[in-house]
Protein backbone atom coordinates (compact mmCIF):
# COMPACT_ATOMS: atom_id res chain seq x y z
CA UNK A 1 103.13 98.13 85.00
CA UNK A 2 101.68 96.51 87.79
CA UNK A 3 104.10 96.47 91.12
CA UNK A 4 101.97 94.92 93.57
CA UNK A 5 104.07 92.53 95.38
CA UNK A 6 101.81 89.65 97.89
CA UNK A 7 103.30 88.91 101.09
CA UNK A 8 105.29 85.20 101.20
CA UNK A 9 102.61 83.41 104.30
CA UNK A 10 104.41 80.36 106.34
CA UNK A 11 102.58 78.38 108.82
CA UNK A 12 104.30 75.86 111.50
CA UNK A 13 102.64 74.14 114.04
CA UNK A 14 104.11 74.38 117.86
CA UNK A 15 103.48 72.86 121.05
CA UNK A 16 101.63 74.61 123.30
CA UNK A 17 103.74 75.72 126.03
CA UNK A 18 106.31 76.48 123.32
CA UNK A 19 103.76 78.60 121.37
CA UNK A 20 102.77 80.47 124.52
CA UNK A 21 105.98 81.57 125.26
CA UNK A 22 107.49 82.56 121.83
CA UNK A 23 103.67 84.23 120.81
CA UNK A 24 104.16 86.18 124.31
CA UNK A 25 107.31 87.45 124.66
CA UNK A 26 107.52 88.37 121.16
CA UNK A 27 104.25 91.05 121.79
CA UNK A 28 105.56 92.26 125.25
CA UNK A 29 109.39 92.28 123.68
CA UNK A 30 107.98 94.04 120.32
CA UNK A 31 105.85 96.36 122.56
CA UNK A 32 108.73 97.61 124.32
CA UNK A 33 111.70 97.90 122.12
CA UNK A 34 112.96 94.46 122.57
CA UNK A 35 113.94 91.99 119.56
CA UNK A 36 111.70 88.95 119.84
CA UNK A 37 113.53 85.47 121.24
CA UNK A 38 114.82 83.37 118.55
CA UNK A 39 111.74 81.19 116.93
CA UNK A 40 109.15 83.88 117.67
CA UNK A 41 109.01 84.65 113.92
CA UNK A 42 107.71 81.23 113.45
CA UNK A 43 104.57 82.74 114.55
CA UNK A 44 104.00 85.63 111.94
CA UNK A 45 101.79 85.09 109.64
CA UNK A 46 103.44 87.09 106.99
CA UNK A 47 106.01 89.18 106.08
CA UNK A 48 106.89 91.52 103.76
CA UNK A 49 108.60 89.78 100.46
CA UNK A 50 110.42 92.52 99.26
CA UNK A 51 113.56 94.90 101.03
CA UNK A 52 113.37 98.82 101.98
CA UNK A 53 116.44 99.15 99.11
CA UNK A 54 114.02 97.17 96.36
CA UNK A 55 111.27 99.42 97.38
CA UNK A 56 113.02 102.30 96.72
CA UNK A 57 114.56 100.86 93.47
CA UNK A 58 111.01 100.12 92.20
CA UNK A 59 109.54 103.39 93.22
CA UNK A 60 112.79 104.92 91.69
CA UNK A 61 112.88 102.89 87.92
CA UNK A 62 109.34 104.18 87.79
CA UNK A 63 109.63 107.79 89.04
CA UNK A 64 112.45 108.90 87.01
CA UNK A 65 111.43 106.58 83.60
CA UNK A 66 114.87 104.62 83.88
CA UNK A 67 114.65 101.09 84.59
CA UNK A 68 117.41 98.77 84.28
CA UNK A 69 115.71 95.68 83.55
CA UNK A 70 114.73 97.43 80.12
CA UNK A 71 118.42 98.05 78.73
CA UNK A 72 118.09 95.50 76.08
CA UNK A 73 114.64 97.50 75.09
CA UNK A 74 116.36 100.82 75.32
CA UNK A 75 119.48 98.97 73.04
CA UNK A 76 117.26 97.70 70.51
CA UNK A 77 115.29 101.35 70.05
CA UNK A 78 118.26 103.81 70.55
CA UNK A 79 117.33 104.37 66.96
CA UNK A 80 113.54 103.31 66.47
CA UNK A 81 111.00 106.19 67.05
CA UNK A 82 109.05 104.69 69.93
CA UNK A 83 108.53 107.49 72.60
CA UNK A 84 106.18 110.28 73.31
CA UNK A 85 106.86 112.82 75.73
CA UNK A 86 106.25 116.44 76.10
CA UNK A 87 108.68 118.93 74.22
CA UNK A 88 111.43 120.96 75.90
CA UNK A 89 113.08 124.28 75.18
CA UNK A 90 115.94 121.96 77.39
CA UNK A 91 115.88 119.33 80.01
CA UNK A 92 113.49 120.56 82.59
CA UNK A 93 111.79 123.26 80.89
CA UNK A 94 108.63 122.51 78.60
CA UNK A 95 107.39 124.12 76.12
CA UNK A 96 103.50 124.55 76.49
CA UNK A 97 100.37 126.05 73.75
CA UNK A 98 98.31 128.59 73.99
CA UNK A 99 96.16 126.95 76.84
CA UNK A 100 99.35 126.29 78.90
CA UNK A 101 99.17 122.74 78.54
CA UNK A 102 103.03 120.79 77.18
CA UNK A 103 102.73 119.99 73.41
CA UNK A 104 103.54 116.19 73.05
CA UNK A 105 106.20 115.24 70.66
CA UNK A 106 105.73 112.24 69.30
CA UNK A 107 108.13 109.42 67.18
CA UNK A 108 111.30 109.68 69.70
CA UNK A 109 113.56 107.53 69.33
CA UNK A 110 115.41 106.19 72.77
CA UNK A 111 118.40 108.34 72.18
CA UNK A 112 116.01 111.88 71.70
CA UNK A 113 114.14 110.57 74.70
CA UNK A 114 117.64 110.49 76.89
CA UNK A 115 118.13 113.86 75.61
CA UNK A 116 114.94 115.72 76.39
CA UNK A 117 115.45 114.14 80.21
CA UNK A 118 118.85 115.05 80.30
CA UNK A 119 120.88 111.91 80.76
CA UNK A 120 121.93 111.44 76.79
CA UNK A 121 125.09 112.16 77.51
CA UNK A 122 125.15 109.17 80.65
CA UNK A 123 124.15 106.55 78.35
CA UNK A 124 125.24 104.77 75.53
CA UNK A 125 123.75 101.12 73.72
CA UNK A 126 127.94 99.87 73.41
CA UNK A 127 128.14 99.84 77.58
CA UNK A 128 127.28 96.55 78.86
CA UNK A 129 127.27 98.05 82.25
CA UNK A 130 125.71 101.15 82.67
CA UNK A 131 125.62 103.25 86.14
CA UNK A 132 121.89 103.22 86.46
CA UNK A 133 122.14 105.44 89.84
CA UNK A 134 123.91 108.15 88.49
CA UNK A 135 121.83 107.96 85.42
CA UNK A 136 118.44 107.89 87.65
CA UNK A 137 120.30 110.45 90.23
CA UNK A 138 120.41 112.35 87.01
CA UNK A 139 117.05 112.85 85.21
CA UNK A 140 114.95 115.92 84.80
CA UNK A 141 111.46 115.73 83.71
CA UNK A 142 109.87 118.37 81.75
CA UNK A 143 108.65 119.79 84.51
CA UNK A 144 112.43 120.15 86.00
CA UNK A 145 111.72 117.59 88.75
CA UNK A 146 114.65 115.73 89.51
CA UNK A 147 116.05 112.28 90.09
CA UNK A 148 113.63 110.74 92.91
CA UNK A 149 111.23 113.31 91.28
CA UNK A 150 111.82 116.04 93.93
CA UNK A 151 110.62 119.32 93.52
CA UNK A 152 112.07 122.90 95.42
CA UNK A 153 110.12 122.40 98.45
CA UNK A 154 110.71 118.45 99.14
CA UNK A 155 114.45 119.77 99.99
CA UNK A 156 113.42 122.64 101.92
CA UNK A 157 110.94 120.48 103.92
CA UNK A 158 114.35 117.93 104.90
CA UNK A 159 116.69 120.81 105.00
CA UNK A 160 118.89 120.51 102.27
CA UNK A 161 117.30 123.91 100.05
CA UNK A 162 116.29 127.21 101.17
CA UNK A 163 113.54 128.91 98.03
CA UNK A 164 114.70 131.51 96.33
CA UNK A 165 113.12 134.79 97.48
CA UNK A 166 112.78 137.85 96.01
CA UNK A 167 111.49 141.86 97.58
CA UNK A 168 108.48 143.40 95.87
CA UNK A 169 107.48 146.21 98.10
CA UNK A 170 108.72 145.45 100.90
CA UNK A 171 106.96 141.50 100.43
CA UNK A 172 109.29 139.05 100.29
CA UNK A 173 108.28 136.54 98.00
CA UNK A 174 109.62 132.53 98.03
CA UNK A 175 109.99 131.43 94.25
CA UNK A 176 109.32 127.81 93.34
CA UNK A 177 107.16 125.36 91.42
CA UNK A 178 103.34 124.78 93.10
CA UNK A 179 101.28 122.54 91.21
CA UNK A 180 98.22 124.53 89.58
CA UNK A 181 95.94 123.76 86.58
CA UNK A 182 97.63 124.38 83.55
CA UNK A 183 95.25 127.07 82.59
CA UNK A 184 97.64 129.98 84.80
CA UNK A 185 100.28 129.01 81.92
CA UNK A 186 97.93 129.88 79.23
CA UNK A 187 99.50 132.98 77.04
CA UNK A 188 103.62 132.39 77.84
CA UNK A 189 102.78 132.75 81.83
CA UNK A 190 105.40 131.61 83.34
CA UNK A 191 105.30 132.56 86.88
CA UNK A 192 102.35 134.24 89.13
CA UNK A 193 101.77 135.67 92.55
CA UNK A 194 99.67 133.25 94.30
CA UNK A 195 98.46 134.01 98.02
CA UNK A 196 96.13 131.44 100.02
CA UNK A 197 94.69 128.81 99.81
CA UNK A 198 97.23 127.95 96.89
CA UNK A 199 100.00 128.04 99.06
CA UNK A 200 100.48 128.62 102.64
CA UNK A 201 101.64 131.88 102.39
CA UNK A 202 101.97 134.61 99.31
CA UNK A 203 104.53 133.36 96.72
CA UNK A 204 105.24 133.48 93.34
CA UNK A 205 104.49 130.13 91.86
CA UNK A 206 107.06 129.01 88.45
CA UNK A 207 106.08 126.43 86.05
CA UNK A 208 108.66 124.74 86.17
CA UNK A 209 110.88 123.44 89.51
CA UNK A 210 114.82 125.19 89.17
CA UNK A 211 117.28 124.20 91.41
CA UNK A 212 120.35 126.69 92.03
CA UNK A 213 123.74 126.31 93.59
CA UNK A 214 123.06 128.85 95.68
CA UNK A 215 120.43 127.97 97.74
CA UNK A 216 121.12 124.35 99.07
CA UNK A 217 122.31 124.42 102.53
CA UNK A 218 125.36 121.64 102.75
CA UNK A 219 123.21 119.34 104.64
CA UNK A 220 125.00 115.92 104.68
CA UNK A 221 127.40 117.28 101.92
CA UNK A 222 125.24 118.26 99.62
CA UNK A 223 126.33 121.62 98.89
CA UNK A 224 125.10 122.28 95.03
CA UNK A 225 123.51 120.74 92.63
CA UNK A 226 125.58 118.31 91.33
CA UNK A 227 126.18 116.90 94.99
CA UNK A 228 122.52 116.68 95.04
CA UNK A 229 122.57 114.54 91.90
CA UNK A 230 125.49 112.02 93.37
CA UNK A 231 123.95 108.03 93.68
CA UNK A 232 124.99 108.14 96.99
CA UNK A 233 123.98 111.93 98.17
CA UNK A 234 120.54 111.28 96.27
CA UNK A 235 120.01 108.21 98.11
CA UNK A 236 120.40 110.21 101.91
CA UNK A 237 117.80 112.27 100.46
CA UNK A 238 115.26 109.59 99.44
CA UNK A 239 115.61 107.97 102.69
CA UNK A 240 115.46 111.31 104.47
CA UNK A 241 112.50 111.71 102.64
CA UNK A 242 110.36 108.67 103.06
CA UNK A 243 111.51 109.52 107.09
CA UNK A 244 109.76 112.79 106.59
CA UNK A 245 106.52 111.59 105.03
CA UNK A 246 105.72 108.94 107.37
CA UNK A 247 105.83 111.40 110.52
CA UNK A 248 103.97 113.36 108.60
CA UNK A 249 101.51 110.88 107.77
CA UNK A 250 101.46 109.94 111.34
CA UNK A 251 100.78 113.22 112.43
CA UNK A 252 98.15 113.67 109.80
CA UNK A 253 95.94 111.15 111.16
CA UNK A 254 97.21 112.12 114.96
CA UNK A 255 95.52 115.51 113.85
CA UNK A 256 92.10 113.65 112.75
CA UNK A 257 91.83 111.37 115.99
CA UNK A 258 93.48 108.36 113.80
CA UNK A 259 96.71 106.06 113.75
CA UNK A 260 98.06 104.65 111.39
CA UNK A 261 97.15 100.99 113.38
CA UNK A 262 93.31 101.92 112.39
CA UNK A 263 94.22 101.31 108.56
CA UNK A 264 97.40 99.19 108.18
CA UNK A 265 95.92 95.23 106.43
CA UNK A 266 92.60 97.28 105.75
CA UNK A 267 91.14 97.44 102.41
CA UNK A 268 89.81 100.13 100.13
CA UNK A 269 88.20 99.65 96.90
CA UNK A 270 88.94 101.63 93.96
CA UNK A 271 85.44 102.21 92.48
CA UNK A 272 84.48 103.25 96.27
CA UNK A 273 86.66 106.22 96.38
CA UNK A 274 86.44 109.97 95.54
CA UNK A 275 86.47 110.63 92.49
CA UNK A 276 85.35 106.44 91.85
CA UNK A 277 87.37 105.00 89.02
CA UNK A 278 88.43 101.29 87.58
CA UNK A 279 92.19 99.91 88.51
CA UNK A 280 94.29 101.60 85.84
CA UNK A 281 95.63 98.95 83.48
CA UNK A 282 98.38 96.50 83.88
CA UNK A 283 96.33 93.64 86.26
CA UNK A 284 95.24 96.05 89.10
CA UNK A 285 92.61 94.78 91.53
CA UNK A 286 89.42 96.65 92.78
CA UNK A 287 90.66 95.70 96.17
CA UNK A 288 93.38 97.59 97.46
CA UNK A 289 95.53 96.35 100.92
CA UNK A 290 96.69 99.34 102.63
CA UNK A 291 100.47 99.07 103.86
CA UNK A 292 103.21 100.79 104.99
CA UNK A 293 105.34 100.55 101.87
CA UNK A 294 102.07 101.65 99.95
CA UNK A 295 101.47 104.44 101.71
CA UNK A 296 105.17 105.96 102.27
CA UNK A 297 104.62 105.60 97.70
CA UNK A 298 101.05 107.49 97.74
CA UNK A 299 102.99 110.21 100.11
CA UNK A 300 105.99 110.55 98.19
CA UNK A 301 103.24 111.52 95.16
CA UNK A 302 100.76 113.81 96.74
CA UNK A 303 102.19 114.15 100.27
CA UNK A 304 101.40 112.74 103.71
CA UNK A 305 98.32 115.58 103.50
CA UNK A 306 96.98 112.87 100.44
CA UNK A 307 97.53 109.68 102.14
CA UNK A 308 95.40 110.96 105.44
CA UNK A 309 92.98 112.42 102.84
CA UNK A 310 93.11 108.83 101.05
CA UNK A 311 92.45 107.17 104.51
CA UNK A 312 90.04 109.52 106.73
CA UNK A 313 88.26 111.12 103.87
CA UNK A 314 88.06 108.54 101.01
CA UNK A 315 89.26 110.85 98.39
CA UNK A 316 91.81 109.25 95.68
CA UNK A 317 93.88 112.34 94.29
CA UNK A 318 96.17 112.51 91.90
CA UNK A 319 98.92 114.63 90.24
CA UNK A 320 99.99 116.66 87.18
CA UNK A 321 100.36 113.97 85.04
CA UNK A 322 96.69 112.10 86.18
CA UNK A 323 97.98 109.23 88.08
CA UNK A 324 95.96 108.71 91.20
CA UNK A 325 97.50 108.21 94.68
CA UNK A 326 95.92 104.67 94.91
CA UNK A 327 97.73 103.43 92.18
CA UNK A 328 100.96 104.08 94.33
CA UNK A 329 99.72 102.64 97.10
CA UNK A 330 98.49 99.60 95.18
CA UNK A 331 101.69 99.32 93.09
CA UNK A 332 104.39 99.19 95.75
CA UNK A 333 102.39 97.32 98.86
CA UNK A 334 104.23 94.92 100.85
CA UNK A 335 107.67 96.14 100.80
CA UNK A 336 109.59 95.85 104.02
CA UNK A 337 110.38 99.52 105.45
CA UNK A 338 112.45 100.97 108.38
CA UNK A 339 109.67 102.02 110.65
CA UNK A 340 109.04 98.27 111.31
CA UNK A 341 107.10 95.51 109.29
CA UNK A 342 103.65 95.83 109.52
CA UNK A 343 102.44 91.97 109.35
CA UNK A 344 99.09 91.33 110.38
CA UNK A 345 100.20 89.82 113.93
CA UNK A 346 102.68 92.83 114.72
CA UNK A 347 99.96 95.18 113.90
CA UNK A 348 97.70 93.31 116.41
CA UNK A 349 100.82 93.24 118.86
CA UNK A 350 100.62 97.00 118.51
CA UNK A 351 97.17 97.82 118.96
CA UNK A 352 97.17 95.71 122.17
CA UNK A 353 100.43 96.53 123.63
CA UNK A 354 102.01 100.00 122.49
CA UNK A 355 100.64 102.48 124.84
CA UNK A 356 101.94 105.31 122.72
CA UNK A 357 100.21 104.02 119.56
CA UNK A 358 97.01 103.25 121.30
CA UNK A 359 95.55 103.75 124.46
CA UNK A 360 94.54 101.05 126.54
CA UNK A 361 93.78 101.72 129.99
CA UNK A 362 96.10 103.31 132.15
CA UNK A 363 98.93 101.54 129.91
CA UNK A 364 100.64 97.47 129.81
CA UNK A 365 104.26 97.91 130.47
CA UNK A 366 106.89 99.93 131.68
CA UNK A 367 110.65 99.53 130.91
CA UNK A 368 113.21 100.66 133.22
CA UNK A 369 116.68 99.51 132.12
CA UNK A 370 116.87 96.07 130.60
CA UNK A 371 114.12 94.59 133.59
CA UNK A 372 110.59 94.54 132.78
CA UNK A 373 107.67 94.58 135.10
CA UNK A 374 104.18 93.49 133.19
CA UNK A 375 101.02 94.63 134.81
CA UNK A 376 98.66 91.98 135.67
CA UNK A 377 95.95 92.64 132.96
CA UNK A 378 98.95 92.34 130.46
CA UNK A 379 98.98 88.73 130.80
CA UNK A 380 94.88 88.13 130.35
CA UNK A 381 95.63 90.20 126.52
CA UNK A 382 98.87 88.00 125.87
CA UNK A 383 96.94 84.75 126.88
CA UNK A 384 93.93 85.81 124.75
CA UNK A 385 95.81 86.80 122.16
CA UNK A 386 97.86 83.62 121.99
CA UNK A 387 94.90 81.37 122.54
CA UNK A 388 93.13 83.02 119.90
CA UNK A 389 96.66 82.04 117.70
CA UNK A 390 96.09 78.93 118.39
CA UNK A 391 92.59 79.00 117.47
CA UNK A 392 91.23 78.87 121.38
CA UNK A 393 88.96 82.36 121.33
CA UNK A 394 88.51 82.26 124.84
CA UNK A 395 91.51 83.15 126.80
CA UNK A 396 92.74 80.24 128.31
CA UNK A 397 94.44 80.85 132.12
CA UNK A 398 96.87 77.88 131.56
CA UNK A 399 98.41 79.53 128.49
CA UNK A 400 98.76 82.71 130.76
CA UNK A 401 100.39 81.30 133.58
CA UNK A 402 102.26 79.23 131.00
CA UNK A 403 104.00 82.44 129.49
CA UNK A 404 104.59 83.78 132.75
CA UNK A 405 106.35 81.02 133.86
CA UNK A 406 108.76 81.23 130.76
CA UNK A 407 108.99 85.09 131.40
CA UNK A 408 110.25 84.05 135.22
CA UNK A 409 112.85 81.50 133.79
CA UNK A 410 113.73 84.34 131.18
CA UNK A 411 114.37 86.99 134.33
CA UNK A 412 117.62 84.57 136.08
CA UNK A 413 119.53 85.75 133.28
CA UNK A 414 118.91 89.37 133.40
CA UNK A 415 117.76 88.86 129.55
CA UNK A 416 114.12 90.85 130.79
C-alpha cells in the first residue's frame, strides 16, 4: 500500500512591512531557539499534513502486519484461507529447507495467521473493540522480531537489553540475530561464529532474534519481556528509537562532510539508484522527496548506516524480506516529527541562519539570556531572503531596515 502523504500548501498575501517583520523574526527566532511571533506561520509554504503519533501508527500497522482499519477484513476471513506466510515450529521461530530459506505455507485463514504471529489468543471477530496496541505491542514475526519489529541489538543500542554472551576459550561471544543470506541456514544451521566484516566484533550470529528476561536492563520500567511488550512501555521504545536513528543519521553524514540540510526537499529517482529498480506497486512515483519522516522510516529498516548510504552513495538497500529502503522513505514522507518540521522555508531558515548546522562565516547570532544581538550581515541574509519571499531577488535595504525597526520595537518589552 502506498503511504505517501503530500504536504497541505497555503498561500496569503501580506503587506510589506508586515511580511518583513513576521518572514524575519521567524528565521532569526527559529535560528536561535525562539518560537516564531504569532502570524509568522502565514509565511510557510508547507507543512507537514500528518502528526509524529500517525507516523508512528502508519509505520507501526505496517511493520507488525496489524492494521486496524482492516478489522472488518480480518472479521470477514477469520475463517477463509487467504494468507501466506512462512511456517513456524512457534511464533518467532521458522522453519526453513534444505537451502535455509522459510518454507511458505500457504491457504491461512486469518485466525492461523494470528496464531503463527502470536497474537491469536489477543484477538477475536465477536470484539467490536479490540486493543490494537497491545495486539501490535504483541506480534512476533517468523523471524522473532517483535512488536515495532525490533531485533536484540535495537534494545541494546537504546539501553534497554544487554546480548546474551557466552565463554568459548576464554572468547566471550555476544549471541543474537545478524542478518546474513539465508544460505548459512542451509542443513539445520542454526547459529554460527561470525567475526568481521559481518559484525563488528566476533559473535555468534542466531537465525532467529530471542529475547530473555534476563537480559533487559529496567530502563524506563521495562524489566522483562512482557514489560517490553506493554502499549505504553513499547511506545518509550519506538520513540527512543526514532531519537536514536536520527543522531545517528546525523552523524552519518557529519562523518561524510554532509548534513542533513544538503538533502531534506531534494529528490531521488528510483530507477537512478543502486541497484536501479521501478516504484514497487501500489501508485509509487519514480520521483522520490526526501524528508525527515521518510528518512527516520528508511533508518528504522536498514539503519541510519542505510539512509547516509541512500543519500551520499546512491545505493537503495533493502532487507530480509526484499523491500528496499526507498520504499520507506517514499511511503511515510511528510509526517511531522519531533526534531522540528522540515518545510521548505525552515530548511532555508536553517541553512542561512543555524551556525551549528552550517557554517557561514564567522557565525549570525549569539543568544545570551532572552536578549539577542544580530550581527550586521544578518540583516542583508534576512532582507534577501524576505525579498526573495516576496518575489524581489535582489535584496532590498528598505525591507532590511524595515525588520530591524520591528526587531527594535520588539526589544522595549524584553520579548528579544
Amino acid at each position: 500500500m502506498n503511504r505517501f502523504r503530500p504536504r497541505r500548501t497555503r498561500h496569503r498575501k501580506h503587506r510589506r512591512a508586515a511580511a518583513a517583520w513576521l518572514l524575519g523574526a521567524a528565521l532569526v527566532a527559529g535560528a536561535i531557539g525562539y518560537p516564531p511571533p504569532a502570524g509568522a506561520d502565514e509565511l510557510d509554504r508547507s507543512q507537514p499534513s500528518k502528526s509524529y503519533d500517525e507516523f508512528i501508527d502508519a509505520v507501526w500497522a505496517y511493520e507488525s502486519d496489524i492494521d486496524p482499519s482492516e478489522q472488518s477484513y480480518y472479521n470477514d476471513n477469520w475463517d477463509n484461507p487467504v494468507e501466506s506466510y512462512p511456517e513456524v515450529e512457534y511464533p518467532g521461530r521458522v522453519i526453513r529447507d534444505d537451502n535455509g530459506d522459510p518454507v511458505e505455507a500457504t491457504g491461512l485463514t486469518i485466525e492461523e495467521f494470528f496464531k503463527i504471529i502470536g497474537i491469536g489468543h489477543l484477538y477475536s471477530p465477536a470484539d467490536p473493540s479490540p486493543d490494537w496496541r497491545l495486539i501490535q505491542s504483541n506480534v512476533i514475526n517468523y523471524l522473532g522480531f517483535v512488536g515495532f519489529q525490533f531485533q536484540e541489538s535495537d534494545l541494546v543500542d537504546l539501553g534497554y537489553y544487554e546480548f546474551e554472551t557466552t565463554t568459548e576459550m576464554q572468547i566471550t561471544y555476544p549471541i543474537h540475530y545478524v542478518d546474513v543470506p539465508n544460505s548459512h541456514w542451509a542443513h539445520g544451521v542454526r547459529e554460527f561464529v561470525a567475526y568481521p566484516p559481518i559484525v563488528d566484533r566476533s559473535t555468534i550470529v542466531r537465525d532467529v532474534v530471542v529475547f530473555a528476561d534476563d537480559f533487559f536492563t529496567g530502563k524506563n520500567g521495562i524489566n522483562n519481556y512482557a514489560d517490553f511488550t506493554t502499549p505504553d512501555k513499547h511506545i518509550l521504545v519506538i520513540k527512543d528509537h526514532f531519537e536514536n536513528k536520527y543522531q545517528g543519521i546525523v552523524s552519518g553524514l557529519s562523518a561524510r562532510g554532509k548534513t542533513l540540510q544538503d538533502y531534506l526537499d531534494t529528490e531521488v529517482y528510483w530507477n537512478q539508484l543502486d541497484p536501479p529498480v521501478n516504484p514497487p506497486p501500489g501508485g509509487r512515483t519514480n520521483d522520490v522527496k526526501i524528508t525527515l519522516s521518510g528518512l527516520l522510516a528508511g533508518a528504522h529498516l536498514r539503519g541510519a548506516e542505510g539512509v547516509v548510504s541512500l543519500l551520499v552513495d546512491h545505493k537503495n538497500p533493502s532487507d530480509e524480506n526484499g523491500t528496499y529502503i526507498l520504499q520507506y522513505v517514499q511511503d511515510y514522507a511528510g509526517y511531522d516529527t519531533p526534531f522540528g518540521n522540515r518545510t521548505s522555508l525552515e530548511i532555508k531558515r536553517r541553512r542561512l541562519l543555524r551556525p551549528d548546522l552550517a557554517v557561514i562565516g564567522n557565525g549570525w547570532a549569539d543568544a545570551t539570556s532572552r536578549h539577542l544581538v544580530i550581527r550586521q550581515e544578518t540583516f542583508f541574509v534576512v532582507s534577501s531572503l524576505v525579498a526573495r519571499a516576496m518575489g524581489d531577488d535582489r535584496g532590498s535595504p528598505s525591507v532590511c531596515r524595515e525588520f530591524r525597526r520591528g526587531l527594535r520595537g520588539r526589544r522595549d518589552d524584553g520579548g528579544y
